[in-house]
N, C-alpha and C. Protein backbone atom coordinates (compact mmCIF):
# COMPACT_ATOMS: atom_id res chain seq x y z
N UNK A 1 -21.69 7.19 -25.71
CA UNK A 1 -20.47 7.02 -24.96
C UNK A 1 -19.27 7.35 -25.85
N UNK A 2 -18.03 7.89 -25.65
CA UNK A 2 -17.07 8.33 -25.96
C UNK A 2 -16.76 9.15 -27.13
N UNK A 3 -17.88 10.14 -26.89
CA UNK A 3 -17.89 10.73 -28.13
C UNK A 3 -17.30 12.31 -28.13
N UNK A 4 -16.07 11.89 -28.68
CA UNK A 4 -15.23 13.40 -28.25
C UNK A 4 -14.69 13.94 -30.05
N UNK A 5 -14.06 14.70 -30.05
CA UNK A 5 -13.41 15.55 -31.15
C UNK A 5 -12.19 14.15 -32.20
N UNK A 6 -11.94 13.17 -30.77
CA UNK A 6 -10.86 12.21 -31.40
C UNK A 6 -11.52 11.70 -31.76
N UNK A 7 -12.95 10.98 -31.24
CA UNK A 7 -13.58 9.32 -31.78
C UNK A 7 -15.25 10.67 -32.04
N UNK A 8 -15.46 10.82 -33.37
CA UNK A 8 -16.37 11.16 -33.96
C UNK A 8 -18.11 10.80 -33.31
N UNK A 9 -17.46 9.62 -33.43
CA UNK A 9 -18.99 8.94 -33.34
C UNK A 9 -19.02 8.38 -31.90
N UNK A 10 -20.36 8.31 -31.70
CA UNK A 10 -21.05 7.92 -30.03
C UNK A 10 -20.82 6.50 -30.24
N UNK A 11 -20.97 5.72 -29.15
CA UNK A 11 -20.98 4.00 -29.10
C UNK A 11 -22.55 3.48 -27.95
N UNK A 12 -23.59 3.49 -28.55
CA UNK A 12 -24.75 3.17 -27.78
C UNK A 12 -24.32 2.66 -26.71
N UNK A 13 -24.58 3.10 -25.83
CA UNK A 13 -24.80 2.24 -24.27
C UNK A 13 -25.18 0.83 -24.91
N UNK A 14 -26.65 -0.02 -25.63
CA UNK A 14 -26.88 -0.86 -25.50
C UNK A 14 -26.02 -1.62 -26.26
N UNK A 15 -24.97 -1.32 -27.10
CA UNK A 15 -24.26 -1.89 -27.76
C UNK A 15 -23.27 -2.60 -26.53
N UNK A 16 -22.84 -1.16 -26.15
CA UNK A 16 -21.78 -1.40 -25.23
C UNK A 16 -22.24 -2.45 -24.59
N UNK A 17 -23.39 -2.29 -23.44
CA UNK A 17 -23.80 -3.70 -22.80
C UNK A 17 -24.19 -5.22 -23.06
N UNK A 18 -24.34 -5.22 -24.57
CA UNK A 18 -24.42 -6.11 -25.29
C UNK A 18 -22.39 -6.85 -25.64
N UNK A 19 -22.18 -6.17 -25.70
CA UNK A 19 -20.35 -6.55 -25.84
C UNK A 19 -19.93 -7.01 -24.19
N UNK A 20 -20.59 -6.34 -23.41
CA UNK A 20 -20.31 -6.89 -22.11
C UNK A 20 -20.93 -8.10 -21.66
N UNK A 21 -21.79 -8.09 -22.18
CA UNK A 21 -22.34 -9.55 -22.01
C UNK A 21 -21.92 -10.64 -22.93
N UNK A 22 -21.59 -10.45 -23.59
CA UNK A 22 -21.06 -11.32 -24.65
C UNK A 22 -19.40 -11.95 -24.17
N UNK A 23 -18.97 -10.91 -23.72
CA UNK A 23 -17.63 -11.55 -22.70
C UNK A 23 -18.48 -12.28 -21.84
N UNK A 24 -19.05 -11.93 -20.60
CA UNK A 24 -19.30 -12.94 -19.79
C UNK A 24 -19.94 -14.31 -19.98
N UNK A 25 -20.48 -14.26 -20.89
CA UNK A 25 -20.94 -15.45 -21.65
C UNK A 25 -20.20 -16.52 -22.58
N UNK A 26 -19.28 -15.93 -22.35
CA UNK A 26 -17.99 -16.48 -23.70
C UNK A 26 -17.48 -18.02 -22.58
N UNK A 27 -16.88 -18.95 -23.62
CA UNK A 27 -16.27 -20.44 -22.72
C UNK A 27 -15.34 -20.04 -22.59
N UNK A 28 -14.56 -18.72 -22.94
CA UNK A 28 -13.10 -18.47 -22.80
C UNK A 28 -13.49 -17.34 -21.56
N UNK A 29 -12.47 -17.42 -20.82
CA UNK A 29 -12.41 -17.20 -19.45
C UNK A 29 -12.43 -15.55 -19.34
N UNK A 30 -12.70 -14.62 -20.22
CA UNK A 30 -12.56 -13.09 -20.88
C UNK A 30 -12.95 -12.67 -18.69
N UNK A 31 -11.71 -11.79 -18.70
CA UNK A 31 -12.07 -11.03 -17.73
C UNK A 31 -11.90 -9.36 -18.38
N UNK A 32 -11.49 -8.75 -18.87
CA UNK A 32 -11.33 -8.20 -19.77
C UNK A 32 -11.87 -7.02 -20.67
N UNK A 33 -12.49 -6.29 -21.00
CA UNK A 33 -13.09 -5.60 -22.57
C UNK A 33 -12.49 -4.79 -22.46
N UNK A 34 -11.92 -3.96 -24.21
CA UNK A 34 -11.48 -3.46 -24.22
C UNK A 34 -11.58 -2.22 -25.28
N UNK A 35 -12.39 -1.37 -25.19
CA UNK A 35 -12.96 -0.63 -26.33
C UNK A 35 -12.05 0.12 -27.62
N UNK A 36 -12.37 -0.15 -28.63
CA UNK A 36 -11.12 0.27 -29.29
C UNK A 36 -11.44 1.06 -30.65
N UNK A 37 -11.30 1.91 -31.14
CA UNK A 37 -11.76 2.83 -32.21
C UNK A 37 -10.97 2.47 -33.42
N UNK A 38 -11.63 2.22 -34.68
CA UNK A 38 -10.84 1.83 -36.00
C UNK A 38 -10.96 3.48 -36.67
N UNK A 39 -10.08 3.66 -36.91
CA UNK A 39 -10.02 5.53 -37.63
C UNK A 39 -10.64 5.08 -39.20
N UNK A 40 -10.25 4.04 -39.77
CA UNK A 40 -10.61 3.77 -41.28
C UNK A 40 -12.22 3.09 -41.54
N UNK A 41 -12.47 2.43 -40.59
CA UNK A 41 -13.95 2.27 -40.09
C UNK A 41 -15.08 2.98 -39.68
N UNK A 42 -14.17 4.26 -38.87
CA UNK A 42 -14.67 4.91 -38.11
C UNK A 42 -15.72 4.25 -37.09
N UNK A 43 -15.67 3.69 -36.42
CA UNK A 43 -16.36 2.96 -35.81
C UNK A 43 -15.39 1.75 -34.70
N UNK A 44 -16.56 1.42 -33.50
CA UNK A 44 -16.01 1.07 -32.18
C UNK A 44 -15.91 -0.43 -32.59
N UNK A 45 -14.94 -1.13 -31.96
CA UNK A 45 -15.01 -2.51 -31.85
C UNK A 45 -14.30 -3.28 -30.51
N UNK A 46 -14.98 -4.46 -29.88
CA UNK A 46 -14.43 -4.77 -28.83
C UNK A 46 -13.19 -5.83 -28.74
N UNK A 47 -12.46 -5.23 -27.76
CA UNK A 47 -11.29 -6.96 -27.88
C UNK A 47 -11.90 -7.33 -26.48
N UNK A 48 -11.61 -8.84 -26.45
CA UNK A 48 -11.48 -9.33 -24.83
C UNK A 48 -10.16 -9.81 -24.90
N UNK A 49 -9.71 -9.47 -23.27
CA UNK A 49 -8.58 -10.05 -23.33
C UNK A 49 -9.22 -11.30 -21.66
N UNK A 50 -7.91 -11.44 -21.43
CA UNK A 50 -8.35 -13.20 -20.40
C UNK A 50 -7.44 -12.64 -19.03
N UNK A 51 -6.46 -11.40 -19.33
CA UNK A 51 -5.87 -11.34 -18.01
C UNK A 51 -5.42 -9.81 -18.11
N UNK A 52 -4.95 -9.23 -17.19
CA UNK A 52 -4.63 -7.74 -16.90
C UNK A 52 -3.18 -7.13 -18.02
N UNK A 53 -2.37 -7.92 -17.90
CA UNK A 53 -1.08 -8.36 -18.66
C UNK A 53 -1.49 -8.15 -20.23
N UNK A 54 -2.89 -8.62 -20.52
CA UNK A 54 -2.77 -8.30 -21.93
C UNK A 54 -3.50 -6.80 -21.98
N UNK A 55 -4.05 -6.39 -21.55
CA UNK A 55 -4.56 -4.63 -21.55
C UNK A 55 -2.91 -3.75 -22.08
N UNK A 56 -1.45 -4.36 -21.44
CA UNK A 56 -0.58 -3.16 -22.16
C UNK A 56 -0.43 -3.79 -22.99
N UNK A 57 -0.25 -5.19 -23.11
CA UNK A 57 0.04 -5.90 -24.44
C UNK A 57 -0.74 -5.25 -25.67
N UNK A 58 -2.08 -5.25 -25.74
CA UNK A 58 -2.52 -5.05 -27.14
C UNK A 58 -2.57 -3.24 -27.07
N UNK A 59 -2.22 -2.77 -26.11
CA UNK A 59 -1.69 -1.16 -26.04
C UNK A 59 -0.84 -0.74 -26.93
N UNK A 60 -0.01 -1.68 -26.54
CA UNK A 60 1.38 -1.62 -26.88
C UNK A 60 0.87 -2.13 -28.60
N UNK A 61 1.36 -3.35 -28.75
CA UNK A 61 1.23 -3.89 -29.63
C UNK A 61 -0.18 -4.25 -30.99
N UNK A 62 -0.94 -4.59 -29.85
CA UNK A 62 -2.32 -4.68 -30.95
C UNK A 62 -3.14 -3.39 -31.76
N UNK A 63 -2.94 -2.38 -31.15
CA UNK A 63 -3.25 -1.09 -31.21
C UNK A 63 -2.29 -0.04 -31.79
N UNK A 64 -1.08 -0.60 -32.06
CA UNK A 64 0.21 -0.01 -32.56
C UNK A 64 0.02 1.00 -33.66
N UNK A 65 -1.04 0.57 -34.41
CA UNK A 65 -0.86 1.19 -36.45
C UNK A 65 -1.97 2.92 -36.06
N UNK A 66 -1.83 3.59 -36.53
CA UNK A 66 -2.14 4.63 -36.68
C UNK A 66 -3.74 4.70 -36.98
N UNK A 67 -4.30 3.74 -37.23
CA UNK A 67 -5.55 3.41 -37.61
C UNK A 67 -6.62 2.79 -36.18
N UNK A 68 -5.96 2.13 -35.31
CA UNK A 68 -6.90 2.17 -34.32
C UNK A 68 -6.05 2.54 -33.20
N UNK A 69 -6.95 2.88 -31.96
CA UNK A 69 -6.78 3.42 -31.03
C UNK A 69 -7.29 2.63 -29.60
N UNK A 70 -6.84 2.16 -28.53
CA UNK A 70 -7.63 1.80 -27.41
C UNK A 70 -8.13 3.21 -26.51
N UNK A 71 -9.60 2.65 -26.45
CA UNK A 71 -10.62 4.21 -26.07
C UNK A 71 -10.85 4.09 -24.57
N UNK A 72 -10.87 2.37 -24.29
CA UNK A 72 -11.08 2.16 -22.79
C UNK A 72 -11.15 0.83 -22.56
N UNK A 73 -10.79 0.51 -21.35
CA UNK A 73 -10.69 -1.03 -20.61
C UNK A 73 -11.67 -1.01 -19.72
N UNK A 74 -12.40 -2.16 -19.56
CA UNK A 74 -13.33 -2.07 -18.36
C UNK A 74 -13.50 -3.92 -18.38
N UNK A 75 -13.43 -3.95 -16.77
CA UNK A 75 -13.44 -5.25 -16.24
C UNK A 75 -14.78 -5.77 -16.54
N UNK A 76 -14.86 -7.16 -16.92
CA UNK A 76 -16.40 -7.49 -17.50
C UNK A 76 -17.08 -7.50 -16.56
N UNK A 77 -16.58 -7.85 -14.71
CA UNK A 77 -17.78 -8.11 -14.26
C UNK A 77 -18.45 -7.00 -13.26
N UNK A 78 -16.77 -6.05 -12.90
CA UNK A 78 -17.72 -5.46 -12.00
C UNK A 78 -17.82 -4.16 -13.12
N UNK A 79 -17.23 -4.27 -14.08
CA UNK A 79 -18.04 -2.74 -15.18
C UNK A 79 -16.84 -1.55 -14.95
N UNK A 80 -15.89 -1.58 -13.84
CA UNK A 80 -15.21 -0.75 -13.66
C UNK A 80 -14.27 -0.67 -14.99
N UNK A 81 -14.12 0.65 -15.29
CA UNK A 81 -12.92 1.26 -15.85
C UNK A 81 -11.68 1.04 -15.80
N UNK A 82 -10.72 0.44 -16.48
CA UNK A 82 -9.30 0.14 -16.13
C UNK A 82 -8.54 1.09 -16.46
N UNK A 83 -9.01 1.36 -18.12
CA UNK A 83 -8.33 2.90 -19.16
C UNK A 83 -9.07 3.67 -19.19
């Protein structure tokens, strides 16, 4: 999954579904995932966020430095795509 010219490297499906489950399983209310690429890592890592409001928030802000990137949003439960 998302493996283009910007983000080098693939992100296993089972990873991915493993991060999705891990939100829904969480005591914190994660509606949320949010796939995000570290350039100095090179490599994928997930945020959850808890409401829609924070998807521009950490756009904006959490994602700001030149080093990571948000790759994609997807709602934990029904799987849909937000970004």
């Amino acid at each position: 999954m998302f493996e283009s010219p910007d983000f080098p490297k693939s992100l296993e499906e089972s990873v991915f579904d493993s991060w999705l489950e891990k939100g829904r399983s969480s005591k914190i209310p994660y509606a949320y995932i949010l796939i995000v690429w570290d350039e100095l890592e090179a490599n994928y890592f997930p945020v959850y966020v808890e409401g829609r409001s924070q998807l521009n928030d950490y756009e904006s802000f959490g994602a700001s430095s030149n080093r990571q990137t948000v790759v994609a949003a997807y709602d934990l439960y029904s799987e849909s795509r937000m970004i």
